[in-house]
N, C-alpha and C. Protein backbone atom coordinates (compact mmCIF):
# COMPACT_ATOMS: atom_id res chain seq x y z
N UNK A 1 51.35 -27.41 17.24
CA UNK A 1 51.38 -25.96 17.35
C UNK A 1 51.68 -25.61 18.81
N UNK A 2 52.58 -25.03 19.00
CA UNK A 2 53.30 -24.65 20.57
C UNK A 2 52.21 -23.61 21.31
N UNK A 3 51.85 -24.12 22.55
CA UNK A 3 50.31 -23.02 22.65
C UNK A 3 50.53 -21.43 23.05
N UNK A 4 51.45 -20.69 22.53
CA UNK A 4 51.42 -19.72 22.65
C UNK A 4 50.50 -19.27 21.35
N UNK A 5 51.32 -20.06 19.94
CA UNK A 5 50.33 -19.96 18.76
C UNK A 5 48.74 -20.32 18.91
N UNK A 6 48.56 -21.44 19.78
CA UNK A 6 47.06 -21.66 19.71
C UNK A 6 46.41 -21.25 20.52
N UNK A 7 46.73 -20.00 21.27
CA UNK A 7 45.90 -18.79 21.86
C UNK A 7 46.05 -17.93 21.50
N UNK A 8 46.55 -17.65 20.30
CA UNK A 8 46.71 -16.42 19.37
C UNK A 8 45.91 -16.81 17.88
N UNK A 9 45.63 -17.61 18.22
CA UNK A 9 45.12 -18.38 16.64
C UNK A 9 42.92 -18.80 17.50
N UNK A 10 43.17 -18.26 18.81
CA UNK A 10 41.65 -18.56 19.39
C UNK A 10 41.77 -20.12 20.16
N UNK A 11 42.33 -20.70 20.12
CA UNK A 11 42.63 -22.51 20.03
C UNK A 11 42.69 -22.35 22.01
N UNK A 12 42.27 -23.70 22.32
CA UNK A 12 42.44 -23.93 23.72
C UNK A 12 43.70 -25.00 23.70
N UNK A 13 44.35 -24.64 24.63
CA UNK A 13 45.44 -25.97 25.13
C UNK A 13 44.49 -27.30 24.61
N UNK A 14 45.32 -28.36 24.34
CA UNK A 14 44.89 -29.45 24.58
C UNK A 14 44.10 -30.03 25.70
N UNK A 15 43.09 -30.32 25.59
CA UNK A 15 42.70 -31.34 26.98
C UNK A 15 41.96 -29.86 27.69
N UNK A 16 42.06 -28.96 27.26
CA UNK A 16 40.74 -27.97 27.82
C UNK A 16 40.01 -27.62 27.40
N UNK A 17 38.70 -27.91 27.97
CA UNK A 17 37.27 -27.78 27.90
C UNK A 17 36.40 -27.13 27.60
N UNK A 18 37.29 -25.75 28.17
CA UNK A 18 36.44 -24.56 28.25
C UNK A 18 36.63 -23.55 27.74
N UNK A 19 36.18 -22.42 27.17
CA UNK A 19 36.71 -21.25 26.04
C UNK A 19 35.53 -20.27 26.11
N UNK A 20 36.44 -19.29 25.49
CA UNK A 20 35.21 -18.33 25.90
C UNK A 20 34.59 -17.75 24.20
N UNK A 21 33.27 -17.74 24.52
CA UNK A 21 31.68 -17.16 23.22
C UNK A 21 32.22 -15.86 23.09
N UNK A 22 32.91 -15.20 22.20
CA UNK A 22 32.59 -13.60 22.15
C UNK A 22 31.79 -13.22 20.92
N UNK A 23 31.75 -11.79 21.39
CA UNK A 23 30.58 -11.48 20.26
C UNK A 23 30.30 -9.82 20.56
N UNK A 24 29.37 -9.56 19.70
CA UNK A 24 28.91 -7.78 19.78
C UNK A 24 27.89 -7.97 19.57
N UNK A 25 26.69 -7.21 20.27
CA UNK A 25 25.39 -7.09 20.36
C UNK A 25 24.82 -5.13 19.92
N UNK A 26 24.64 -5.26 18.56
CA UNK A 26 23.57 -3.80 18.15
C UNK A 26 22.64 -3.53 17.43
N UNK A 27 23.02 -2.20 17.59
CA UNK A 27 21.26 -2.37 16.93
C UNK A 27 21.09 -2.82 15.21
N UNK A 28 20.20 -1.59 14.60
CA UNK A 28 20.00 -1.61 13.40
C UNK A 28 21.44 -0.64 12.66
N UNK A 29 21.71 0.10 13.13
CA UNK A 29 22.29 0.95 12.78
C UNK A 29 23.84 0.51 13.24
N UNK A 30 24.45 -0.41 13.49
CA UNK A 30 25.68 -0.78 13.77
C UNK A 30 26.23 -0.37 15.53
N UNK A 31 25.57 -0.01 16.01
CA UNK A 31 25.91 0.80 17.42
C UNK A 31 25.62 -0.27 18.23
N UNK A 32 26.54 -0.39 18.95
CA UNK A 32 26.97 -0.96 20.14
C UNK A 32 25.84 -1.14 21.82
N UNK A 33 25.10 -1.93 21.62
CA UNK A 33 23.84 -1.85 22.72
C UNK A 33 24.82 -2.64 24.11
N UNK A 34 24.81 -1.11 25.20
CA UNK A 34 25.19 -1.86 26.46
C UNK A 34 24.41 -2.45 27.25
N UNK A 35 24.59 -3.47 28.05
CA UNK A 35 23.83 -4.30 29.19
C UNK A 35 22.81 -5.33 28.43
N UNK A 36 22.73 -5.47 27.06
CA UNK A 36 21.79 -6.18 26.89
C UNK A 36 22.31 -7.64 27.06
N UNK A 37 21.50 -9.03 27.28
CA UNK A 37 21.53 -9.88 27.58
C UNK A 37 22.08 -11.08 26.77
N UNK A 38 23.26 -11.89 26.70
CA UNK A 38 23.18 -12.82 26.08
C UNK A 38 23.15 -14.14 26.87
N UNK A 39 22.49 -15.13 26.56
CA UNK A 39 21.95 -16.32 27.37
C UNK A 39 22.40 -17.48 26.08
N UNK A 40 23.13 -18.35 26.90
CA UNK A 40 23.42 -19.80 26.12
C UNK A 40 22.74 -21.05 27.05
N UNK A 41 22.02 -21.20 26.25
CA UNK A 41 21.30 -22.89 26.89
C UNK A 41 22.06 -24.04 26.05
N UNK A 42 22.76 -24.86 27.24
CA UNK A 42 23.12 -25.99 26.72
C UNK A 42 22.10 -27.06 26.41
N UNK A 43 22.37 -27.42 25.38
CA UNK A 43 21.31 -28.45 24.51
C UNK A 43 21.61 -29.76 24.96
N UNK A 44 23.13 -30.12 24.77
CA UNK A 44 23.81 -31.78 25.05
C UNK A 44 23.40 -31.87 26.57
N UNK A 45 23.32 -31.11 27.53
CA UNK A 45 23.31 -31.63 28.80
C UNK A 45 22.45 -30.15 29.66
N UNK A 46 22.26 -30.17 31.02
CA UNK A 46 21.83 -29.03 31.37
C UNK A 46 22.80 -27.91 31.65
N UNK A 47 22.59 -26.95 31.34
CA UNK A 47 23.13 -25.70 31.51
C UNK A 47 23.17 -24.62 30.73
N UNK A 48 22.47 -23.47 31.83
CA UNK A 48 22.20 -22.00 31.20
C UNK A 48 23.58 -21.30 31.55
N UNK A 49 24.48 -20.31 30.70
CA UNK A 49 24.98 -19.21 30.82
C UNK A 49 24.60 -17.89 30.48
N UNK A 50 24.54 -16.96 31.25
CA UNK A 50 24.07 -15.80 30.79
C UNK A 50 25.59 -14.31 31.36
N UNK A 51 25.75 -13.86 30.01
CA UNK A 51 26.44 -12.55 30.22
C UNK A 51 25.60 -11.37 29.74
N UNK A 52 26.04 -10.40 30.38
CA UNK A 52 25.48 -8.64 29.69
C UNK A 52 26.84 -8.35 28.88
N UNK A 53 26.34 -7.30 27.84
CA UNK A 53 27.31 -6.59 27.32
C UNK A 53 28.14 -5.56 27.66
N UNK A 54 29.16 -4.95 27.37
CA UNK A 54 29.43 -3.64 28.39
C UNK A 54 29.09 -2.42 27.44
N UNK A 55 29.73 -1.41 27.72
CA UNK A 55 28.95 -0.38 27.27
C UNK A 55 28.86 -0.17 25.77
N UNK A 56 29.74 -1.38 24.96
CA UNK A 56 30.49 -1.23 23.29
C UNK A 56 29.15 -2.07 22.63
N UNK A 57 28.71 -2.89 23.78
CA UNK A 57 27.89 -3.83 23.39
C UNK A 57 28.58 -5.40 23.36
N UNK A 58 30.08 -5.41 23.73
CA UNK A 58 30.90 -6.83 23.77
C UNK A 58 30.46 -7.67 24.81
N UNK A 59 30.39 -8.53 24.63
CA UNK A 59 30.74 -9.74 25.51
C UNK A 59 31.24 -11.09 25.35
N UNK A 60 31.79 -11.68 26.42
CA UNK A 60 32.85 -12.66 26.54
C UNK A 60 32.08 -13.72 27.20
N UNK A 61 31.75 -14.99 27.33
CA UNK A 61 30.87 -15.89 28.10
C UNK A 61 31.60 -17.13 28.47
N UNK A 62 32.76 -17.17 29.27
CA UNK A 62 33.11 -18.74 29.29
C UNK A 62 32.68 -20.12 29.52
N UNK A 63 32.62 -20.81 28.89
CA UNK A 63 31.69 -21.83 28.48
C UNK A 63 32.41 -22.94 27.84
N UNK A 64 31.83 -24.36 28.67
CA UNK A 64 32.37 -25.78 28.17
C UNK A 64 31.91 -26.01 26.74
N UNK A 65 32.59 -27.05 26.31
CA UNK A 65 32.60 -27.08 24.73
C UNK A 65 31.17 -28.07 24.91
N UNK A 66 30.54 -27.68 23.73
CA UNK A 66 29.16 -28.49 23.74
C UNK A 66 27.79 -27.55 22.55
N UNK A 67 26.50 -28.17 23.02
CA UNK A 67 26.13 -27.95 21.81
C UNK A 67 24.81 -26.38 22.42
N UNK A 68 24.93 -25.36 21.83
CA UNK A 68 24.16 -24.24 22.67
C UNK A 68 22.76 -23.41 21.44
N UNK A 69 21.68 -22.65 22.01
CA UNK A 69 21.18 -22.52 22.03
C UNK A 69 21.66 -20.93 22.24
N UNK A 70 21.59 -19.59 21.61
CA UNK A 70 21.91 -18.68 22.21
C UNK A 70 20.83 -17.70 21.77
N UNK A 71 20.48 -16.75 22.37
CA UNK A 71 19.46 -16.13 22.32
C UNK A 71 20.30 -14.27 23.09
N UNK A 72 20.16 -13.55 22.13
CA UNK A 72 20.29 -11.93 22.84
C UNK A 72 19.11 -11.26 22.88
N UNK A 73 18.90 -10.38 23.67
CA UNK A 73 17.95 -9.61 24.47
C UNK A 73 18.04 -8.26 24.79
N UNK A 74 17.61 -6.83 24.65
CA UNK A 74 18.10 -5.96 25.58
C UNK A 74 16.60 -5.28 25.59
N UNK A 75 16.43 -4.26 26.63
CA UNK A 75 15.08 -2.93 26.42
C UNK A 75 15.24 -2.45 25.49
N UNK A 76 13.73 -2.49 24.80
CA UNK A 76 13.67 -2.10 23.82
C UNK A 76 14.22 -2.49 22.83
N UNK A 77 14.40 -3.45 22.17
CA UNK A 77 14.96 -4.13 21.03
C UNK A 77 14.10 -5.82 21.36
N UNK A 78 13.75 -6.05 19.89
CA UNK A 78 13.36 -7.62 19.83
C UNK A 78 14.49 -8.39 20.21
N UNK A 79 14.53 -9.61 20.78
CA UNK A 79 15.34 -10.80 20.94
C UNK A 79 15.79 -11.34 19.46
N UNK A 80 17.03 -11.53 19.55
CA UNK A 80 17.38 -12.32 18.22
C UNK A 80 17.97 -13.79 18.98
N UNK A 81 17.88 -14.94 18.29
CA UNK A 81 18.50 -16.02 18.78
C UNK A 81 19.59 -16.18 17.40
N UNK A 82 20.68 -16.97 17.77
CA UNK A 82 21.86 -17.09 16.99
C UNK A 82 21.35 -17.52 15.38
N UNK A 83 22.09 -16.89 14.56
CA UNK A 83 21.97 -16.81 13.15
C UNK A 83 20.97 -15.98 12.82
N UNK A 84 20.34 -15.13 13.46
CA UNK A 84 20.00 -13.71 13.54
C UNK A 84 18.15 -14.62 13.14
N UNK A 85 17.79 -15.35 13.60
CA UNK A 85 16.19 -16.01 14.02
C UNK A 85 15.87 -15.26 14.42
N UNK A 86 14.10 -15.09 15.05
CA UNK A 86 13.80 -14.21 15.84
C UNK A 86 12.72 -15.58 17.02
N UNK A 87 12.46 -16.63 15.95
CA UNK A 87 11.93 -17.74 16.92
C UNK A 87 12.37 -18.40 17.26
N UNK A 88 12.94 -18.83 18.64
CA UNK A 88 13.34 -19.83 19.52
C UNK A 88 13.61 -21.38 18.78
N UNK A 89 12.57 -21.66 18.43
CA UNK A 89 12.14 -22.85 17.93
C UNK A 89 13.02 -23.04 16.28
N UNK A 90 13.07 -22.35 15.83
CA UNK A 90 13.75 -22.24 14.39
C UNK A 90 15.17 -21.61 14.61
N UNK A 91 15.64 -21.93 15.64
CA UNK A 91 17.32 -21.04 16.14
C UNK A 91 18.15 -21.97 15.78
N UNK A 92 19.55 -21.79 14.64
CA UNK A 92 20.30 -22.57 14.62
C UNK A 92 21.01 -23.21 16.40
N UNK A 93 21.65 -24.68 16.40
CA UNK A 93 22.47 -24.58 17.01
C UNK A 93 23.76 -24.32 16.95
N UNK A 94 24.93 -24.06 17.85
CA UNK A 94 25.77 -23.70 17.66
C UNK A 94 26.52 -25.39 18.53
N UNK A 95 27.34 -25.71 17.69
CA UNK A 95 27.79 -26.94 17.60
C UNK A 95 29.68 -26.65 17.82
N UNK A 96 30.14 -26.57 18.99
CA UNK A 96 31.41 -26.22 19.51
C UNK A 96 32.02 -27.18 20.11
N UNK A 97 33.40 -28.00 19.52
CA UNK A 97 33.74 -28.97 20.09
C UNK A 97 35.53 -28.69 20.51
N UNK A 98 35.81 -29.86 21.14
CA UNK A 98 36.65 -29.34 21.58
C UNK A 98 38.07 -29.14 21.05
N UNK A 99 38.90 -28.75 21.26
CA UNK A 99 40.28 -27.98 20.30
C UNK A 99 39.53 -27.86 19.01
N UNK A 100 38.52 -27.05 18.88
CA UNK A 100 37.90 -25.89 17.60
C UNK A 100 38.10 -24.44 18.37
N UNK A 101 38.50 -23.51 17.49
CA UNK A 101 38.33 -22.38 17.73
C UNK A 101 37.48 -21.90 19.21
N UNK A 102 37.70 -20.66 19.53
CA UNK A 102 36.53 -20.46 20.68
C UNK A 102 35.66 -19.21 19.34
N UNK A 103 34.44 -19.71 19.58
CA UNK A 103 33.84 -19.17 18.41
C UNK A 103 33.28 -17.48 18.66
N UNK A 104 32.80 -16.74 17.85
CA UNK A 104 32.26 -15.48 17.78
C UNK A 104 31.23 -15.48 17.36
N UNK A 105 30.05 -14.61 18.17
CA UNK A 105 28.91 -14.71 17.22
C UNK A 105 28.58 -13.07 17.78
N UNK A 106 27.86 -12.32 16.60
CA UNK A 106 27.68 -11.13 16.87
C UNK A 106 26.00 -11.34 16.68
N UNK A 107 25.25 -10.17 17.33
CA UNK A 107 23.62 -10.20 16.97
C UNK A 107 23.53 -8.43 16.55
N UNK A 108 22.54 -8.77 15.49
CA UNK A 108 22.03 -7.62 15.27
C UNK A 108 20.64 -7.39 16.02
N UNK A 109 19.96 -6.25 17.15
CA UNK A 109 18.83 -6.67 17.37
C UNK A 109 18.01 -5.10 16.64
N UNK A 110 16.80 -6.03 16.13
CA UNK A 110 15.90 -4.55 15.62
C UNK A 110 15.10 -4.18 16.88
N UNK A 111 14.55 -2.34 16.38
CA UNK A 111 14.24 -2.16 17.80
C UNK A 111 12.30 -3.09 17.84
N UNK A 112 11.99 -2.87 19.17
CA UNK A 112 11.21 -3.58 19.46
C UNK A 112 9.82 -2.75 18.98
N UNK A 113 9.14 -3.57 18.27
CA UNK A 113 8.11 -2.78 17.92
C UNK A 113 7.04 -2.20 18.66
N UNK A 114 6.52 -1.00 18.14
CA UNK A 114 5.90 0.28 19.23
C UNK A 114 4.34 -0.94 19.89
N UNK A 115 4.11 -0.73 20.85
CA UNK A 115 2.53 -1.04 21.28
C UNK A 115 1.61 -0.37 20.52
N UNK A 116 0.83 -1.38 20.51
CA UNK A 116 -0.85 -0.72 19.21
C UNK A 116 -2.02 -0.27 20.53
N UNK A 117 -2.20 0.62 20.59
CA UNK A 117 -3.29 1.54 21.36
C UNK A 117 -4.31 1.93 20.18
N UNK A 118 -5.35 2.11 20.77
CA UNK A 118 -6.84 2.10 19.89
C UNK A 118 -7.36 3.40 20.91
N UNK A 119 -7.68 4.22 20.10
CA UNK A 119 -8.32 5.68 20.48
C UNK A 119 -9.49 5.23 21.29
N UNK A 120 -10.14 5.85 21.84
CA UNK A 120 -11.65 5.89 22.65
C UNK A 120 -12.54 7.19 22.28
């Protein structure tokens, strides 16, 4: 495939490494949360990436091919980790190798639940 097609098709040149995570981060209601946080922990080896969203809620994260851990975040909204988890520990990985697609992952986050206060 001549690589004009396999950067139109998502594909990295041959023999490159690196590609970029996109994705959309909102709420319950389909809307677009800006600045909130997405963080990829590499699992195969060390390394954290972290992007914000812009104001649509998009973001782009360039990142070596390998095996990640991703987790979104913003105020006021619970954390979702990838495959829409809410515990760390039970978070799919995301398993990205190399000449595969550069992958997409979108999060839905619910909002964060109110604090419990007790009258006096």
């Amino acid at each position: 495939m001549p690589s004009g097609e396999r950067a139109a098709a998502g594909l990295r040149p041959p023999g490159v490494s690196d590609g970029y995570l996109r994705g959309q981060v909102t709420d319950s209601d389909g809307r677009g949360i800006a600045a909130a946080e997405i963080t990829a922990y590499r699992q195969d080896r060390p390394g954290i990436f972290v992007q914000r969203t812009d104001v649509d809620g998009r973001y782009a994260i360039l990142l070596p091919w390998g095996r990640y851990r991703l987790e979104a975040r913003a105020t006021g909204f619970a954390s979702m980790w990838y495959r829409q988890v809410a515990a760390a520990e039970a978070a799919a990985i995301l398993h990205w190798e190399m000449d595969a697609p550069d992958p997409a992952v979108d999060f839905a986050l619910p909002s964060a639940p109110s604090p419990v206060t007790t009258g006096g």
